[in-house]
Protein backbone atom coordinates (compact mmCIF):
# COMPACT_ATOMS: atom_id res chain seq x y z
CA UNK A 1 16.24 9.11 -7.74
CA UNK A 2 13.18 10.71 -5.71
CA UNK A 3 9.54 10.67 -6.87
CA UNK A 4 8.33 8.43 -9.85
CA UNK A 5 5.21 8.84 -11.18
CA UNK A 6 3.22 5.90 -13.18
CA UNK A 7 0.36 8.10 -14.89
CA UNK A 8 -0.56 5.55 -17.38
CA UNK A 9 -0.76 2.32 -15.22
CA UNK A 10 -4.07 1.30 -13.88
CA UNK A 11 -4.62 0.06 -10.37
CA UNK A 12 -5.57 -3.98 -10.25
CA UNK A 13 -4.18 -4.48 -13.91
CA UNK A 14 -1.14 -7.21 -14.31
CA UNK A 15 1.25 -3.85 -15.91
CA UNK A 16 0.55 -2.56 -11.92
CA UNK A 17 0.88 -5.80 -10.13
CA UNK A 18 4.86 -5.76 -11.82
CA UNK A 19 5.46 -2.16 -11.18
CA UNK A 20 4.78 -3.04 -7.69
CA UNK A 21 6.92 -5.81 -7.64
CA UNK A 22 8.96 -6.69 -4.68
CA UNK A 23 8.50 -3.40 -3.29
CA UNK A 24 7.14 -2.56 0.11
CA UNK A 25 3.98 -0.40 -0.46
CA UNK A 26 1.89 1.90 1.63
CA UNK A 27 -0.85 -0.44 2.54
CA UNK A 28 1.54 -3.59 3.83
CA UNK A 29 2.90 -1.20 6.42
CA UNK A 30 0.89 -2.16 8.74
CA UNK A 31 2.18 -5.35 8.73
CA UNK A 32 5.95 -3.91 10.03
CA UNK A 33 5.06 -1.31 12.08
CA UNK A 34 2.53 -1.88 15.07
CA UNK A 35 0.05 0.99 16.55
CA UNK A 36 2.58 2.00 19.23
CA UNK A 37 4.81 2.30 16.25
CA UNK A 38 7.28 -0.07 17.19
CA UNK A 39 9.23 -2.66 14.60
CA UNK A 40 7.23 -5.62 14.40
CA UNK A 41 8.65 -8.70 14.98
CA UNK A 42 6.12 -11.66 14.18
CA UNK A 43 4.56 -14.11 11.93
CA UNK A 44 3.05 -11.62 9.38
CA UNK A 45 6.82 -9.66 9.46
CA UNK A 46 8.69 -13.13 8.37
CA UNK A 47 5.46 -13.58 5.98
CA UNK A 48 6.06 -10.65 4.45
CA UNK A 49 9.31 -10.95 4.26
CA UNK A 50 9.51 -13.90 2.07
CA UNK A 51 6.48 -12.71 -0.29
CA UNK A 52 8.61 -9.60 -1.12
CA UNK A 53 11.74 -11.87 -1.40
CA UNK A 54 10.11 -14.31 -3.50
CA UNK A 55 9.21 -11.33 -5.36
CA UNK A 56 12.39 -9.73 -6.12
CA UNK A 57 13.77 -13.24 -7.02
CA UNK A 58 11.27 -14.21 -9.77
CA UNK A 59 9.94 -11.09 -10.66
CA UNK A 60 6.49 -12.43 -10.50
CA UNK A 61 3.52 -11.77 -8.45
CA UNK A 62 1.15 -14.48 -7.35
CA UNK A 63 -2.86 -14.12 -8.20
CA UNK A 64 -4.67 -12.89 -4.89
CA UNK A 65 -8.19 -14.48 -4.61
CA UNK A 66 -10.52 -11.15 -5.18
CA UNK A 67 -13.40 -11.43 -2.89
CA UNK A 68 -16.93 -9.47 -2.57
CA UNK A 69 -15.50 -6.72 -0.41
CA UNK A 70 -12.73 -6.19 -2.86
CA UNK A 71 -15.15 -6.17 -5.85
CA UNK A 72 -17.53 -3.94 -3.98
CA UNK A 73 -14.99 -1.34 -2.72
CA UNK A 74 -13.85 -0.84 -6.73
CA UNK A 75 -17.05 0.37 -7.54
CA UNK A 76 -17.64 2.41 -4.28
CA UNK A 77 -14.38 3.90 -5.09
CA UNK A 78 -15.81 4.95 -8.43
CA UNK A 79 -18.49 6.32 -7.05
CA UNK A 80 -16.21 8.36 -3.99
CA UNK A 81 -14.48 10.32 -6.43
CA UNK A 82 -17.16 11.45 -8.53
CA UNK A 83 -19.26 12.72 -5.56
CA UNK A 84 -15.60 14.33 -3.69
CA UNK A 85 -15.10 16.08 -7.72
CA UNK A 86 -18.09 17.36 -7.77
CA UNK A 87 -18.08 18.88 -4.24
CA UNK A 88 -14.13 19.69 -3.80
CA UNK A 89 -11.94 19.67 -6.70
CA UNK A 90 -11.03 17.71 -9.79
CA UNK A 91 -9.06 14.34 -9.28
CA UNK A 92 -6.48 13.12 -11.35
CA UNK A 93 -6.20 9.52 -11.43
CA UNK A 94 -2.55 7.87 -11.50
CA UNK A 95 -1.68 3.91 -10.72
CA UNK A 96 1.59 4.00 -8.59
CA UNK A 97 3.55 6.99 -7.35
CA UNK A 98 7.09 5.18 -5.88
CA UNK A 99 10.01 7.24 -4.10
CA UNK A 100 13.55 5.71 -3.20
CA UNK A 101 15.03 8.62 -1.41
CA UNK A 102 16.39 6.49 1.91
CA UNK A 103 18.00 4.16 -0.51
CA UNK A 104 15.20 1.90 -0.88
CA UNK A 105 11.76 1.99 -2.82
CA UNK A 106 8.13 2.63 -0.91
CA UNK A 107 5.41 2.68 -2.87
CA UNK A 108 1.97 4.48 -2.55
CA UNK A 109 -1.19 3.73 -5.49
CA UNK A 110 -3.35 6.82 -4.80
CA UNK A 111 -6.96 6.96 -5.50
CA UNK A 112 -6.63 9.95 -7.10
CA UNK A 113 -4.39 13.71 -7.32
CA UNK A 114 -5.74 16.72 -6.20
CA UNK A 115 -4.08 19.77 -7.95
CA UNK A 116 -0.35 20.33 -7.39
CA UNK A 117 -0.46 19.31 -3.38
CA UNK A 118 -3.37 17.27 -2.65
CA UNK A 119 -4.35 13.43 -2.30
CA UNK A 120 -7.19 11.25 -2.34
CA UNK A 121 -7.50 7.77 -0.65
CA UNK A 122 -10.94 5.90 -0.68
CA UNK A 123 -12.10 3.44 1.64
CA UNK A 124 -15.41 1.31 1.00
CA UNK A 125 -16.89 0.47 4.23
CA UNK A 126 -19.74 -1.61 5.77
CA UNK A 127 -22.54 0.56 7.44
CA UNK A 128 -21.44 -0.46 11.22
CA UNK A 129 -17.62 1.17 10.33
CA UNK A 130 -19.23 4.00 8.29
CA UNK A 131 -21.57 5.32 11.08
CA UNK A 132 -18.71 4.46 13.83
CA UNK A 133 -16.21 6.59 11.92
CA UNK A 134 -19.11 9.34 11.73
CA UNK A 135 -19.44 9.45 15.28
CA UNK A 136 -15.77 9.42 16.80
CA UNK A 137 -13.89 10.53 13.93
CA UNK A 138 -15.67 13.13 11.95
CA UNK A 139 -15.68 15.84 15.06
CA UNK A 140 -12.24 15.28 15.69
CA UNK A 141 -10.92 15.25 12.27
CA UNK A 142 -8.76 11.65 12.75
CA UNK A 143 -8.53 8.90 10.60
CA UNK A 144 -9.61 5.69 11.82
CA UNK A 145 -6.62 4.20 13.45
CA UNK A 146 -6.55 1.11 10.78
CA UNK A 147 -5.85 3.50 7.95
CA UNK A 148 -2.88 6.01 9.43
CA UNK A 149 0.00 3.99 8.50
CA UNK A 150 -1.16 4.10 4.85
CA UNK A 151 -2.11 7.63 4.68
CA UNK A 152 0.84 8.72 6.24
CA UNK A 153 2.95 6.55 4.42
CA UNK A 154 1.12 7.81 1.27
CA UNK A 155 2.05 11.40 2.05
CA UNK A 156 5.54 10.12 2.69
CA UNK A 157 6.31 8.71 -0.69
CA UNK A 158 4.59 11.29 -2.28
CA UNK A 159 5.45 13.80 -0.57
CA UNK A 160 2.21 15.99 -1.25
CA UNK A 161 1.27 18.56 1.41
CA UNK A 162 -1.80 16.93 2.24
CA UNK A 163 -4.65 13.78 1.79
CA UNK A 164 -8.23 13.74 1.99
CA UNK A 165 -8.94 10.11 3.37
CA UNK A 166 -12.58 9.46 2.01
CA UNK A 167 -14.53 6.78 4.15
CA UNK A 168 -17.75 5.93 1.60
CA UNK A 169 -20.84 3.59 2.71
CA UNK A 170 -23.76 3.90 0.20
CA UNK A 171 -26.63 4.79 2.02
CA UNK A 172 -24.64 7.08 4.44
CA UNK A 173 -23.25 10.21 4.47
CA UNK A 174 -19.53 10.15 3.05
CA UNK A 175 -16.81 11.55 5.09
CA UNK A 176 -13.98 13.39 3.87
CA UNK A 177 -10.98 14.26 6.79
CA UNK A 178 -8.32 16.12 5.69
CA UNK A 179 -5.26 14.65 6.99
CA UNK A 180 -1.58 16.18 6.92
CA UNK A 181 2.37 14.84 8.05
CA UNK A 182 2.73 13.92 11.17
CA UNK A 183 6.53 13.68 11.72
CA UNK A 184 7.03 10.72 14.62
CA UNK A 185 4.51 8.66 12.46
CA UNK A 186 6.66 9.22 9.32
CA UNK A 187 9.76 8.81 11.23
CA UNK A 188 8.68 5.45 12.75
CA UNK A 189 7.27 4.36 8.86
CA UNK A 190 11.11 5.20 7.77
CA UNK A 191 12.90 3.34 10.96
CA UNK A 192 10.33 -0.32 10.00
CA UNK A 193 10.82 0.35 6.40
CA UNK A 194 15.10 0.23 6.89
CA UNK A 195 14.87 -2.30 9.49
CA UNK A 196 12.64 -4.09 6.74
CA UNK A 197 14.70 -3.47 4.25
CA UNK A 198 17.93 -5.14 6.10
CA UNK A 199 16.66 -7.95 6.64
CA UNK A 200 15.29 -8.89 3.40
CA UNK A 201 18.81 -8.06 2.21
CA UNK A 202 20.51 -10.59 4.49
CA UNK A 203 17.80 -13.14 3.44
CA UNK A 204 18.60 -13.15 -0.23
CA UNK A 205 22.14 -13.10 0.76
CA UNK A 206 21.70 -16.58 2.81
CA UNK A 207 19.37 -17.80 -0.30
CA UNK A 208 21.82 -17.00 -2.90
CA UNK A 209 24.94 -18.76 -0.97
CA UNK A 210 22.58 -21.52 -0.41
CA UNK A 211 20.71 -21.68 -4.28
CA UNK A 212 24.92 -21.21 -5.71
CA UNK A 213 26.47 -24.08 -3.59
CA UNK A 214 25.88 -27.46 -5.60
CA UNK A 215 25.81 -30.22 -2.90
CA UNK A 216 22.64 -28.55 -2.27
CA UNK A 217 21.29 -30.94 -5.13
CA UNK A 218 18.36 -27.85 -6.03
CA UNK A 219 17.30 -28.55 -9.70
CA UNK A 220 15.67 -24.83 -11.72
CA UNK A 221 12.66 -25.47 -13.15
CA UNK A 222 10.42 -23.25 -14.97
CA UNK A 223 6.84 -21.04 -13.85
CA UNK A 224 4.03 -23.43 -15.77
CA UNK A 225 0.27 -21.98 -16.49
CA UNK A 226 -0.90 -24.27 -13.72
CA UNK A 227 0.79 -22.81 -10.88
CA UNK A 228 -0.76 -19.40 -11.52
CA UNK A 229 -3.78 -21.33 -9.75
CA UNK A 230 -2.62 -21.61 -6.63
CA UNK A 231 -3.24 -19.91 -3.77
C-alpha cells in the first residue's frame, strides 16, 4: 500500500505502457477535472472511461500514433535535464512512481528525481508558448494553466515536497518554476479521481452481467497481430 516506485522501467517502452495499465495517470486528469475544478461530465469523461475499462479487462494497451511533436519533445526532454543538472542539481531518472492510498491507483511518470524531495517535469514547447510562458508566467512564478492538474497531481502521488516544471524551446531561454501543493487543487484531483473511479466500477459491473448472461449470443475471440494496427 502507498508509494511504488518503478526505477528500472523506461518511459515510452511496452514494460511501461503495462505498468500503466488501466490506471488513471497524472497527465489524463485533465480530462476529469475541468479548470474551475469541477467533475467533468462529457464526451472525453465517457471516452476515458471505456479506454481505462477496456484496459483493465484485457490487460492490453492499444499503439498511440507518435507524431512530430511527440518525437521532438523526447529529445528536448533530453536536452532539459542535462542543462537543469548542470545548473541545479543531479536528476535521477525513474519510469512510473504509482500510489493507491484512497483505495485506488494514480499514477505519475516523472521526468526525473531531484534528491530526497524534489521533482522534475519537462515540457517541449513551440516558440509562440515558450516566449508567452516567459512573459506572464516567469514573474509570477505559475505554471501555465494547461499543466497544473499534472504537476499537482504529480506531487500528489508522489508525494515529494516540491516540482520544478521545466518549459524548454530551443532557441529560447528555458524556464524553470518551482511549484509546491496546493491543497483545494489536490483535494479537487482526489474528489474526480473517486468519482472516476465509481463509475468505472459500476461499468464493469454492467459489462460483466452482460458478457456472463448467454442469450447474449457474444462469442471470445482472441487479440491477432493485425489489430495492433489500428487506430
Amino acid at each position: 500500500m502507498g508509494i511504488r516506485y518503478y526505477p528500472d522501467l523506461v518511459q515510452g517502452t511496452e514494460e511501461w505502457l503495462q505498468a500503466r495499465c488501466g490506471i488513471l495517470t497524472a497527465s489524463e486528469m485533465k480530462l476529469i477535472l475541468t479548470p474551475t475544478l469541477k467533475v467533468a461530465a462529457n464526451k472525453d469523461v465517457r471516452t476515458h472511461l471505456y479506454e481505462l475499462l477496456a484496459q483493465r479487462i484485457t490487460q492490453h494497451v492499444e499503439p498511440h500514433y507518435v507524431g512530430d511533436d511527440m518525437l521532438r519533445g523526447q529529445e528536448d526532454e533530453v536536452e532539459a535535464r542535462i542543462l537543469y543538472a548542470e545548473r541545479y542539481a543531479p536528476v535521477r531518472e525513474v519510469g512510473f512512481i504509482t500510489n493507491d492510498k484512497w483505495g485506488f491507483t494514480i499514477g505519475y511518470s516523472p521526468d526525473g528525481l531531484v534528491g530526497d524531495d524534489g521533482l522534475i517535469e519537462c515540457k517541449s514547447r513551440r516558440q509562440k508558448y515558450q516566449v508567452q510562458t516567459i512573459l506572464q508566467h516567469v514573474e509570477e512564478r505559475t505554471v501555465p494553466p494547461e499543466y497544473l492538474l499534472q504537476v499537482q497531481t504529480g506531487l500528489l502521488v508522489s508525494e515529494r515536497s516540491w516540482l520544478d516544471f521545466i518549459s524548454y524551446s530551443g532557441g529560447l531561454p528555458m524556464v524553470t518554476i518551482r511549484c509546491h501543493a496546493v491543497p483545494e487543487v489536490q483535494e479537487a484531483i482526489i474528489g474526480a479521481a473517486t468519482e472516476f473511479e465509481r463509475q468505472i466500477a459500476e461499468l464493469r459491473r454492467k459489462y460483466s452481467l452482460i458478457v456472463g448472461y448467454a442469450p447474449n449470443r457474444l462469442i471470445p475471440t482472441e487479440r491477432r497481430i493485425e489489430q495492433e494496427m489500428v487506430v
